[in-house]
Protein backbone atom coordinates (compact mmCIF):
# COMPACT_ATOMS: atom_id res chain seq x y z
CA UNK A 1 129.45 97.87 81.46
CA UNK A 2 126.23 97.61 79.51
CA UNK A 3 123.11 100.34 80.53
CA UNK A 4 121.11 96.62 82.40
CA UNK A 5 124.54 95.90 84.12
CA UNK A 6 125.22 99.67 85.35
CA UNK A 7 121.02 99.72 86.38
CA UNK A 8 121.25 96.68 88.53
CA UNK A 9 124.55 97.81 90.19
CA UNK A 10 122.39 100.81 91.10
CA UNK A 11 119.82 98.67 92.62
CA UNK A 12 122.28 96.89 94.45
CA UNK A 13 124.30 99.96 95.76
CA UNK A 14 120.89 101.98 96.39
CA UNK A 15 119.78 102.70 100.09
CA UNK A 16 116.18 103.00 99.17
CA UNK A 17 114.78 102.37 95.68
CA UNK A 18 111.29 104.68 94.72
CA UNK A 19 109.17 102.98 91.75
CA UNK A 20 106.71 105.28 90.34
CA UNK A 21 103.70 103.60 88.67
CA UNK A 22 100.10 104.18 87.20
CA UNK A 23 97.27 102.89 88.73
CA UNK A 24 97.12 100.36 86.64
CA UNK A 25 99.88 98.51 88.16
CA UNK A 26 99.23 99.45 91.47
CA UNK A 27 95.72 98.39 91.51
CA UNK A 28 96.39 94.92 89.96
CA UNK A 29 98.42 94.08 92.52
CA UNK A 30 95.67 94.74 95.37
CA UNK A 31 97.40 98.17 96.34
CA UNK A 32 94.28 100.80 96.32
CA UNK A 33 93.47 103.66 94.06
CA UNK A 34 92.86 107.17 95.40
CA UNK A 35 89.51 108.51 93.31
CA UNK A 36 87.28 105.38 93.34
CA UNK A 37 84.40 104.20 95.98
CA UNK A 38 86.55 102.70 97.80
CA UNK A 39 89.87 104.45 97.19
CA UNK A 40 92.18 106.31 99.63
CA UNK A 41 90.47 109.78 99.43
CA UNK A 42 87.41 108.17 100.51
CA UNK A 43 89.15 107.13 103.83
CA UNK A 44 91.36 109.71 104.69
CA UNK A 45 91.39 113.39 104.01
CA UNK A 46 93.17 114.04 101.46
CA UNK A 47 95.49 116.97 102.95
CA UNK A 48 97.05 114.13 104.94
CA UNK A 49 98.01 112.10 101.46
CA UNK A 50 99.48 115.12 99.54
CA UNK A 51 101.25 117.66 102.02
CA UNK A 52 104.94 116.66 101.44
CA UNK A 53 105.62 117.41 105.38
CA UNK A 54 103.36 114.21 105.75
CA UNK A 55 104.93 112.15 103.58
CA UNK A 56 108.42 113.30 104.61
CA UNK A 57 107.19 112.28 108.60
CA UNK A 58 105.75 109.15 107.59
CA UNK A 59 108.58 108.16 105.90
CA UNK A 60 111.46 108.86 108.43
């Protein structure tokens, strides 16, 4: 099996797939930053964003 092959039966056999980005990508596509004006830090405190007990509750 070639290295695309054995990546996309990964994919398929996954139960959750994680993509990690830069804000480039993210940002192009209407998802929002966290340091401008108008970012995520400016609406939320940012203890809520990067505590990984958050993330791990909002996620389950």
């Amino acid at each position: 099996m070639n290295p695309i092959e054995q990546f996309g039966q990964w994919i398929r056999e996954a139960n959750t797939i994680a993509v990690l980005t830069g804000a480039g990508m993210s940002t192009e596509s209407g998802i929002p930053d966290f340091r401008s004006e108008n970012g995520i830090y400016a609406q939320k405190e940012r203890v809520e964003y990067i505590c990984l007990s958050i993330i791990i509750k909002k996620s389950g």
